[in-house]
PDB file of N, CA and C in Angstrom:
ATOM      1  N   UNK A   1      -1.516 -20.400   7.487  1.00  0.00           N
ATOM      2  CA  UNK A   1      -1.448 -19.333   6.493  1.00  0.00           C
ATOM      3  C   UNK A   1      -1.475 -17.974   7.203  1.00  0.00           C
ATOM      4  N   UNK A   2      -0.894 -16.984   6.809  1.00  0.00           N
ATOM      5  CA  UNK A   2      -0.637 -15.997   7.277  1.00  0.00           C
ATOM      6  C   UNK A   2      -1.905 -14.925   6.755  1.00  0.00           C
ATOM      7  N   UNK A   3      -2.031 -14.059   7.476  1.00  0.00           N
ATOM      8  CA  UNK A   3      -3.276 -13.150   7.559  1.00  0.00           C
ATOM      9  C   UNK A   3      -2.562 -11.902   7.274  1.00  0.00           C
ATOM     10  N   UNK A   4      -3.622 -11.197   6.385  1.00  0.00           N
ATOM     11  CA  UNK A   4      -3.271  -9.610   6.430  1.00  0.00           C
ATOM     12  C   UNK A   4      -4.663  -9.025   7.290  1.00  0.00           C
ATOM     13  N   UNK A   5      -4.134  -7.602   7.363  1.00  0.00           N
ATOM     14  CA  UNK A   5      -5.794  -7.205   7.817  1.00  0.00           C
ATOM     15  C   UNK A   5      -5.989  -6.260   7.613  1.00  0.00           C
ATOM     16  N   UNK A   6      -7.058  -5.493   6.081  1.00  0.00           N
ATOM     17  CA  UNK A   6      -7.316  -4.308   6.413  1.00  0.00           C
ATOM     18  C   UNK A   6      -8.672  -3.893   6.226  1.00  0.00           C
ATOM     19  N   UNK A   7      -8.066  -2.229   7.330  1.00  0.00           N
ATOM     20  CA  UNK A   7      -9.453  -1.526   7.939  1.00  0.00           C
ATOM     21  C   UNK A   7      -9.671  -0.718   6.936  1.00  0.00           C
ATOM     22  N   UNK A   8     -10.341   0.157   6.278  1.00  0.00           N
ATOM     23  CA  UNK A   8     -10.930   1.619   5.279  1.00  0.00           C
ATOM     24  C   UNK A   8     -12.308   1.683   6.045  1.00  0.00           C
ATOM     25  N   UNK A   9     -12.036   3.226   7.154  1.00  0.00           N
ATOM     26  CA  UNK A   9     -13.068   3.837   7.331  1.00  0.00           C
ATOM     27  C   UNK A   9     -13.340   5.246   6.238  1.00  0.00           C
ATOM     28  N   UNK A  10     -14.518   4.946   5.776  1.00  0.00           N
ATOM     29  CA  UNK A  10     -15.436   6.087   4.865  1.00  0.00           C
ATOM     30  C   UNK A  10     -14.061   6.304   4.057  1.00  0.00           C
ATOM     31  N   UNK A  11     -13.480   5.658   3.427  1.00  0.00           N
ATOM     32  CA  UNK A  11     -12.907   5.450   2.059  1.00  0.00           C
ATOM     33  C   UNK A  11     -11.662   6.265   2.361  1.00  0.00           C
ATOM     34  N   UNK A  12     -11.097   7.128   3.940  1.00  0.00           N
ATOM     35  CA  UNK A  12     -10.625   8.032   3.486  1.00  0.00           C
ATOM     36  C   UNK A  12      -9.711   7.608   4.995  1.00  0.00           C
ATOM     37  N   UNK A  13      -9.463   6.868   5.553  1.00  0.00           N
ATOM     38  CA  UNK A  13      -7.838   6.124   6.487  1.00  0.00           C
ATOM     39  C   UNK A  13      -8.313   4.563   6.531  1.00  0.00           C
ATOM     40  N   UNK A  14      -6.922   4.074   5.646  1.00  0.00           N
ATOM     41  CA  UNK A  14      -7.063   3.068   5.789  1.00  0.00           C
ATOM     42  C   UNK A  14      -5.330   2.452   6.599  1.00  0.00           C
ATOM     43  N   UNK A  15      -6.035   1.635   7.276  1.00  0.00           N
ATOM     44  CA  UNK A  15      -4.839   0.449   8.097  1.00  0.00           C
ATOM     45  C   UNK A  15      -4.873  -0.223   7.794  1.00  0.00           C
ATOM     46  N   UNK A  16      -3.211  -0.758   7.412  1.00  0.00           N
ATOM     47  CA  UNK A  16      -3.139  -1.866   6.733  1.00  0.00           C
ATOM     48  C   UNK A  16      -1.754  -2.805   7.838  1.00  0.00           C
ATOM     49  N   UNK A  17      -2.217  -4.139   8.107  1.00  0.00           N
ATOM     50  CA  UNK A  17      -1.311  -4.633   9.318  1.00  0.00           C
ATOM     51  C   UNK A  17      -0.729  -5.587   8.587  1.00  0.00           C
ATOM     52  N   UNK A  18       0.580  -6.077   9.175  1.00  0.00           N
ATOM     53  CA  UNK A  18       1.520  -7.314   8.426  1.00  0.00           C
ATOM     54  C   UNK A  18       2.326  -6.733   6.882  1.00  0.00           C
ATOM     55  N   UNK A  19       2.294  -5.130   7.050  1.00  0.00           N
ATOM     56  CA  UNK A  19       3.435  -4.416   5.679  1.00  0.00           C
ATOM     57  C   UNK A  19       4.690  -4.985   6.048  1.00  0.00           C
ATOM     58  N   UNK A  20       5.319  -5.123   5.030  1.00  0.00           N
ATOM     59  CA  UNK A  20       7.161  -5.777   5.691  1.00  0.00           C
ATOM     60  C   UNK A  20       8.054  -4.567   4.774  1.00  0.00           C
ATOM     61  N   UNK A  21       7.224  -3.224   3.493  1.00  0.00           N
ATOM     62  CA  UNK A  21       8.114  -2.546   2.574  1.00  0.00           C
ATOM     63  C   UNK A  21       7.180  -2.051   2.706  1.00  0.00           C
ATOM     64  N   UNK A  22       7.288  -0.085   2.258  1.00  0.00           N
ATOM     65  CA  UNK A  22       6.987   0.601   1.429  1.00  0.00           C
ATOM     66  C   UNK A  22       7.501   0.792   0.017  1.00  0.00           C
ATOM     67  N   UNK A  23       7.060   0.260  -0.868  1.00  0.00           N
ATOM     68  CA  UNK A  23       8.221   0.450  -1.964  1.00  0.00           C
ATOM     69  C   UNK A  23       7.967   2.119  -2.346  1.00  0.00           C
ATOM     70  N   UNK A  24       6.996   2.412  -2.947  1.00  0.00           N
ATOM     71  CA  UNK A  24       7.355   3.712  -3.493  1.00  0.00           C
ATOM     72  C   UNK A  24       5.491   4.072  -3.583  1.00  0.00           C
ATOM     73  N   UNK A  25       5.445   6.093  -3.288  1.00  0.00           N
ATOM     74  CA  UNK A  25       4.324   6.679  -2.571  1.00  0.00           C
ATOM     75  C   UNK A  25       4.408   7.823  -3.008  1.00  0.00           C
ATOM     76  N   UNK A  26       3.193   8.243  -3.761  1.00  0.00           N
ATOM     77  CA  UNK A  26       3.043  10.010  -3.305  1.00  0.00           C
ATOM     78  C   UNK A  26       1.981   9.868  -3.359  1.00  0.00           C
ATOM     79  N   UNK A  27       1.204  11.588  -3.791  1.00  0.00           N
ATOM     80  CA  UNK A  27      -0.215  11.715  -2.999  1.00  0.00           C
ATOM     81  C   UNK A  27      -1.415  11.157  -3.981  1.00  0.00           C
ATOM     82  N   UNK A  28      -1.444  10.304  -4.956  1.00  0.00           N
ATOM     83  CA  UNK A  28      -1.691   9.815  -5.716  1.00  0.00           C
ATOM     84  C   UNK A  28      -2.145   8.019  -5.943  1.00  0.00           C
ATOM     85  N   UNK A  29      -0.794   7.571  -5.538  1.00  0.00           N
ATOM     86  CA  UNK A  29      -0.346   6.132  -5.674  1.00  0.00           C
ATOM     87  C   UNK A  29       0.556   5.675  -4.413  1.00  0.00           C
ATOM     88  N   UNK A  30       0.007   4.609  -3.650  1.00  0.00           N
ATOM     89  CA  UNK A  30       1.204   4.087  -2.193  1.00  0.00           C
ATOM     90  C   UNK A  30       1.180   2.247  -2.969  1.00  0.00           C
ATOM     91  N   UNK A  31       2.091   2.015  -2.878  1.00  0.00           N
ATOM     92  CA  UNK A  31       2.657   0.922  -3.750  1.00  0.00           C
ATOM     93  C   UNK A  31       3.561   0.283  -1.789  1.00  0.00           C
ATOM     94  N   UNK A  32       2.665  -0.789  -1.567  1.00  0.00           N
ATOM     95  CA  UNK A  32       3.167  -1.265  -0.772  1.00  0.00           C
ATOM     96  C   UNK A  32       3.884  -2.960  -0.503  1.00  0.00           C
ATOM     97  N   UNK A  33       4.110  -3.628   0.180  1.00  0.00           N
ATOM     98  CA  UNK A  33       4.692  -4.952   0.075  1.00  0.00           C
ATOM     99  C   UNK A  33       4.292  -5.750   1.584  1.00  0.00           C
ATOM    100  N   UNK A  34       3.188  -6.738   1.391  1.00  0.00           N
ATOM    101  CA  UNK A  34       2.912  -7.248   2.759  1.00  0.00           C
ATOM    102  C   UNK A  34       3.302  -8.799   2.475  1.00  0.00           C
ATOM    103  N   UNK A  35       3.116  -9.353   3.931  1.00  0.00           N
ATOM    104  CA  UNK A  35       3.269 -10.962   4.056  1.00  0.00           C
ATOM    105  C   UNK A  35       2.768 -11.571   3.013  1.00  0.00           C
ATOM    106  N   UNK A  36       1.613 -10.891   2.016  1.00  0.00           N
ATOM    107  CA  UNK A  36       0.829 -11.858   1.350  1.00  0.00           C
ATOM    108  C   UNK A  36       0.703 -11.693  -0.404  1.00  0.00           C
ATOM    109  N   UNK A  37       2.122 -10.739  -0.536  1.00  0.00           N
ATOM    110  CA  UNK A  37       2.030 -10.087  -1.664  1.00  0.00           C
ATOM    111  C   UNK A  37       1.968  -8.486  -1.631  1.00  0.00           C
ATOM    112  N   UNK A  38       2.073  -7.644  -2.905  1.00  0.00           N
ATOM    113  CA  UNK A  38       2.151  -6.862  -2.946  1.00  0.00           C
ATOM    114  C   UNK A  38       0.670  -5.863  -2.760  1.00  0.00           C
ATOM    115  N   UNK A  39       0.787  -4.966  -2.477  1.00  0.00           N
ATOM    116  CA  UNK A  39      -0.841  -3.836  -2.636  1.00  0.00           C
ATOM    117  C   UNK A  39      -0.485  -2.641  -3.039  1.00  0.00           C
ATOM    118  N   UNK A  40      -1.413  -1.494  -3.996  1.00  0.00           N
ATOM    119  CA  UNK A  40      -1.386  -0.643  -4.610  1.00  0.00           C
ATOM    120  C   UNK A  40      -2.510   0.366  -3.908  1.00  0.00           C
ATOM    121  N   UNK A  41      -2.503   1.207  -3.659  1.00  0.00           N
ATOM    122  CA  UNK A  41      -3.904   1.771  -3.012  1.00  0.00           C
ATOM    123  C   UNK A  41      -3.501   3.380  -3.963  1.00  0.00           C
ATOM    124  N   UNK A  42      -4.934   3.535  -4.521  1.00  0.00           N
ATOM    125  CA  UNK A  42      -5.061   4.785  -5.608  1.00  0.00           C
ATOM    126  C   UNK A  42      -5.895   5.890  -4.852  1.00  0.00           C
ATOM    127  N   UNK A  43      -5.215   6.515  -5.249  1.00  0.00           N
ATOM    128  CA  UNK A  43      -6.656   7.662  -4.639  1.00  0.00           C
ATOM    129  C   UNK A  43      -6.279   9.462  -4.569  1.00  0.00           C
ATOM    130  N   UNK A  44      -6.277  10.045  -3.712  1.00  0.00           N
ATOM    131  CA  UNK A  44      -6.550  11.809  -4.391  1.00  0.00           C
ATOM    132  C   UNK A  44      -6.094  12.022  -2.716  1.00  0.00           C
ATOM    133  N   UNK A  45      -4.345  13.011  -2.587  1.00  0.00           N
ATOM    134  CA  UNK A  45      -4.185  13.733  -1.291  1.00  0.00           C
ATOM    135  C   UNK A  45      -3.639  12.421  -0.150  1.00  0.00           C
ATOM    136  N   UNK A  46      -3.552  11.377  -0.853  1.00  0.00           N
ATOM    137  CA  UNK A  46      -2.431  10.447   0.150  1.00  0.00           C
ATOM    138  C   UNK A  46      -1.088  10.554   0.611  1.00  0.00           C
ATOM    139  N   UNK A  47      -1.588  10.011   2.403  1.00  0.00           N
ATOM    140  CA  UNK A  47      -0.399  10.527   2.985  1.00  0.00           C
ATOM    141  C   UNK A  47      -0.592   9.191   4.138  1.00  0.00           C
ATOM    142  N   UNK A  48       1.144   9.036   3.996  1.00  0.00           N
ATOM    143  CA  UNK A  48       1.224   7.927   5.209  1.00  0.00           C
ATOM    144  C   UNK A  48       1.104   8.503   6.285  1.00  0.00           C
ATOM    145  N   UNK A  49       0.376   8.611   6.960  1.00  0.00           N
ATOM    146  CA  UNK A  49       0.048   9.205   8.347  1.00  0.00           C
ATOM    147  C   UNK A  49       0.584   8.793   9.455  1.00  0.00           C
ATOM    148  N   UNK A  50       1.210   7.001   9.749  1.00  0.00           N
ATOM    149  CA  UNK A  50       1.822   6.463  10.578  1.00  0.00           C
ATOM    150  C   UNK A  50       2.479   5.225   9.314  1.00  0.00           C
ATOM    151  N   UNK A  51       3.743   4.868   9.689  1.00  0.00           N
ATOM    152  CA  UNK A  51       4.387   3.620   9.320  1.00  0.00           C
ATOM    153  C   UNK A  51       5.011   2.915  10.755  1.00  0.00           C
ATOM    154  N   UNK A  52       5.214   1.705  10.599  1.00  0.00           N
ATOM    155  CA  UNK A  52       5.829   0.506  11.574  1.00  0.00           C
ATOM    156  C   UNK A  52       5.863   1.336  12.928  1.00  0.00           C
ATOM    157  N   UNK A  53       5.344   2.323  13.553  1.00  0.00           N
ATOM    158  CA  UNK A  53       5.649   2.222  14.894  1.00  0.00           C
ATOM    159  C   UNK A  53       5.156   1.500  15.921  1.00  0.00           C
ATOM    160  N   UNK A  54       4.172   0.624  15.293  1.00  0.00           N
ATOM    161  CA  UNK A  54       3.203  -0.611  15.944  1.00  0.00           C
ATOM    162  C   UNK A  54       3.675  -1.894  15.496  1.00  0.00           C
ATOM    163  N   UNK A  55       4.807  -1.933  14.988  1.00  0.00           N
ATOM    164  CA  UNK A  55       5.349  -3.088  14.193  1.00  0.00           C
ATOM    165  C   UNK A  55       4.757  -2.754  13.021  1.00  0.00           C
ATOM    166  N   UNK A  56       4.179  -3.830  12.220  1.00  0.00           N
ATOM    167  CA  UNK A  56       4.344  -3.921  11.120  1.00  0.00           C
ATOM    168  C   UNK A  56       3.009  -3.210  10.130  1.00  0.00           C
ATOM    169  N   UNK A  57       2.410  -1.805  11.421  1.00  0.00           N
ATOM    170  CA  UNK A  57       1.251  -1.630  10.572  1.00  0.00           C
ATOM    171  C   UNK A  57       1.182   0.255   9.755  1.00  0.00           C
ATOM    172  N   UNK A  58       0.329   0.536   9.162  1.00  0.00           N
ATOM    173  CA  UNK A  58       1.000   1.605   8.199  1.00  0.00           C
ATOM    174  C   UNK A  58      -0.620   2.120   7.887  1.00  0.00           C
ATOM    175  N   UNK A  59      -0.447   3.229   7.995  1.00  0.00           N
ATOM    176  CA  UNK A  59      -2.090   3.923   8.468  1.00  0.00           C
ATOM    177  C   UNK A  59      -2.097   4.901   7.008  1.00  0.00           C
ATOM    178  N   UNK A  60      -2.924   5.128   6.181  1.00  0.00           N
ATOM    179  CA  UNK A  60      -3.089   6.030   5.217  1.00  0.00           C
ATOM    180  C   UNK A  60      -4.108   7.108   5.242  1.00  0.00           C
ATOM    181  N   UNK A  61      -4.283   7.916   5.084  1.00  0.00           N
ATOM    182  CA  UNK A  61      -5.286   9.340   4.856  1.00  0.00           C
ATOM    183  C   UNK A  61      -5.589   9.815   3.775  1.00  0.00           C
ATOM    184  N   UNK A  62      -6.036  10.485   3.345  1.00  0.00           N
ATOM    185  CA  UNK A  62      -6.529  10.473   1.869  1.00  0.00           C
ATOM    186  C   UNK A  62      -7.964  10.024   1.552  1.00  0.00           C
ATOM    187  N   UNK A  63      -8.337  10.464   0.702  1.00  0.00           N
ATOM    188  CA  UNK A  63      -9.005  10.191  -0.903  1.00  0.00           C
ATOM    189  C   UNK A  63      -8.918   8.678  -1.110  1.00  0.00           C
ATOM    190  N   UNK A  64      -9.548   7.265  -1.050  1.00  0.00           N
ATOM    191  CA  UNK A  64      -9.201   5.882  -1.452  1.00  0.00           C
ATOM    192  C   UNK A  64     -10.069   5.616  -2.502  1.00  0.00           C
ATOM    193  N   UNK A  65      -9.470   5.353  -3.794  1.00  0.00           N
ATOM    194  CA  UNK A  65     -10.070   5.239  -4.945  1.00  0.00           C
ATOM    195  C   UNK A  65     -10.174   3.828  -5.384  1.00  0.00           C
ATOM    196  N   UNK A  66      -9.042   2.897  -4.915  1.00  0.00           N
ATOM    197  CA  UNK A  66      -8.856   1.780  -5.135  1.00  0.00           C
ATOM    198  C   UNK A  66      -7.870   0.973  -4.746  1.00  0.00           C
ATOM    199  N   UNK A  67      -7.844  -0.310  -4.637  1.00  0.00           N
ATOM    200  CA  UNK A  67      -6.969  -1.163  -3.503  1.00  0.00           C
ATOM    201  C   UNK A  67      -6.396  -2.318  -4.173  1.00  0.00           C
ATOM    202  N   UNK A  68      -5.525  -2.594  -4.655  1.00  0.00           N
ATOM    203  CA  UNK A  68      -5.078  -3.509  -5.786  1.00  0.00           C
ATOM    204  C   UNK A  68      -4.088  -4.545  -5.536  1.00  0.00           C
ATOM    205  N   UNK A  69      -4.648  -5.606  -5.389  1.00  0.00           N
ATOM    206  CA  UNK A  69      -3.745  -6.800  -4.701  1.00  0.00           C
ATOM    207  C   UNK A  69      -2.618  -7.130  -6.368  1.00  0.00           C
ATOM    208  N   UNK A  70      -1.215  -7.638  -5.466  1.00  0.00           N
ATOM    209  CA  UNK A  70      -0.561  -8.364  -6.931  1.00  0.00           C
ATOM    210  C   UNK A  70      -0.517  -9.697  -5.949  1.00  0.00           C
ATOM    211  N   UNK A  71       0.279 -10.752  -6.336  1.00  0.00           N
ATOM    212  CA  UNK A  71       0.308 -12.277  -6.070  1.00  0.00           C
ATOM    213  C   UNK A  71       1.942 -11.782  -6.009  1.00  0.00           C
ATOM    214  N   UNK A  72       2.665 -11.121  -5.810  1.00  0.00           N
ATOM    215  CA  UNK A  72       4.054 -11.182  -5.400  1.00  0.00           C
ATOM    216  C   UNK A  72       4.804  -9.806  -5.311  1.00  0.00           C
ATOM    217  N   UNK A  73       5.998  -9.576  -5.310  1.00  0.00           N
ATOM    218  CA  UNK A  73       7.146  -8.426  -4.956  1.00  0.00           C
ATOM    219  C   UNK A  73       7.763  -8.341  -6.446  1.00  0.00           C
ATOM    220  N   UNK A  74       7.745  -9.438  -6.982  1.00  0.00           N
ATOM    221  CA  UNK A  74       8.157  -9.423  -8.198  1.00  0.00           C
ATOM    222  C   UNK A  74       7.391  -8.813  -9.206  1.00  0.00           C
ATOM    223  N   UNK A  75       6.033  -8.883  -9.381  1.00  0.00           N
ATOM    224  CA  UNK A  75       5.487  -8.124 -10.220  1.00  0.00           C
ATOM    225  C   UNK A  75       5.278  -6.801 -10.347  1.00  0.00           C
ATOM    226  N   UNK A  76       5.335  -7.046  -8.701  1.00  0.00           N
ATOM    227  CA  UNK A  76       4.750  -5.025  -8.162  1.00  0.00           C
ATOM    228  C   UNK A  76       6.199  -4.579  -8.924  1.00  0.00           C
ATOM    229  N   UNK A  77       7.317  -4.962  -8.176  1.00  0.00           N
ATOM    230  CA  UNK A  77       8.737  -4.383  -8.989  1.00  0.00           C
ATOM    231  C   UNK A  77       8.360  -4.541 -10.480  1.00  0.00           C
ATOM    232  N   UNK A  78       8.251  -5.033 -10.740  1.00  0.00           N
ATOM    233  CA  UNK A  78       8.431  -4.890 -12.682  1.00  0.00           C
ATOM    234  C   UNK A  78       7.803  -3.835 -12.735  1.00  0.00           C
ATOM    235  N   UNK A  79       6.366  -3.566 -12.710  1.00  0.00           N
ATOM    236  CA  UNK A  79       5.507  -2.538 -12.975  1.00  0.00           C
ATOM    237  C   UNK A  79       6.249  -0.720 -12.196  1.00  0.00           C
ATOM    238  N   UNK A  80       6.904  -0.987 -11.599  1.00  0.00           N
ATOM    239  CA  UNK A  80       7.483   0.284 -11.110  1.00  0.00           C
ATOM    240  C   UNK A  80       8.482   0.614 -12.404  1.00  0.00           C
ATOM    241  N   UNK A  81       9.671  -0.417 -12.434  1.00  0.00           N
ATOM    242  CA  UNK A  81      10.454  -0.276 -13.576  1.00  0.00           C
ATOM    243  C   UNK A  81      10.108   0.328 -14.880  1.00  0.00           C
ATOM    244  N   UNK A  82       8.740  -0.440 -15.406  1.00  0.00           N
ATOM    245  CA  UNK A  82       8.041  -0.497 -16.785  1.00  0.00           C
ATOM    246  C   UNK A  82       8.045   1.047 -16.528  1.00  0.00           C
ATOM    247  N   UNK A  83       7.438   1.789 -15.582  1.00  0.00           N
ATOM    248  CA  UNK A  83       6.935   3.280 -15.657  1.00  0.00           C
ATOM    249  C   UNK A  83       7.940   4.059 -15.477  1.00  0.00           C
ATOM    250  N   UNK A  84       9.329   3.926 -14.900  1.00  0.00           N
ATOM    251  CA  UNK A  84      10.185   5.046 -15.192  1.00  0.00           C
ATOM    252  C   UNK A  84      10.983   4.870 -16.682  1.00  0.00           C
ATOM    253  N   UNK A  85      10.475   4.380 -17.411  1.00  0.00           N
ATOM    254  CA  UNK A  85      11.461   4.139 -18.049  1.00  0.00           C
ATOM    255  C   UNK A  85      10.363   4.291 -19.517  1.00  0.00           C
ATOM    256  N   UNK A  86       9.269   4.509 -19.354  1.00  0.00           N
ATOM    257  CA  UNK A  86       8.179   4.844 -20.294  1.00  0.00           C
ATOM    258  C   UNK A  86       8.465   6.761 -21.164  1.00  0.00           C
TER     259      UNK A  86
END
């Protein structure tokens, strides 16, 4: 089984290793796509600070309010759709 791995020091950079997408980000909401399913990370002044130049890992800064696993690519996509179109 495949491993993700992430770090959150003091709520405010978190690394996240094994991303394969960014789907969609501002300073608010980073909506990402790893080996193990999709992740949502909420929070206040987010900024990708590094993406893939280590391979597959993606460093955040910011405010971390919350960290939100989905079980696939498919759901995270629906839920993007549902909101532009609200």
């Amino acid at each position: 089984m495949e491993q993700n791995t992430l770090t959150l020091v003091s709520r405010e950079k978190l690394t996240l290793q094994n991303v394969e997408e960014i789907i969609s980000y501002d300073d608010e909401l980073i909506e990402l796509y790893t080996t193990l399913g999709g992740v949502r990370i909420r929070g206040r002044g987010l900024v990708i600070d590094e993406a893939f130049s280590t391979g597959t890992t993606v460093i955040i800064n910011g405010y971390i309010k919350a960290i939100i696993y989905s079980d696939g690519k498919e759901k995270l996509a629906d839920n993007i759709i549902t909101r532009l179109f609200r």
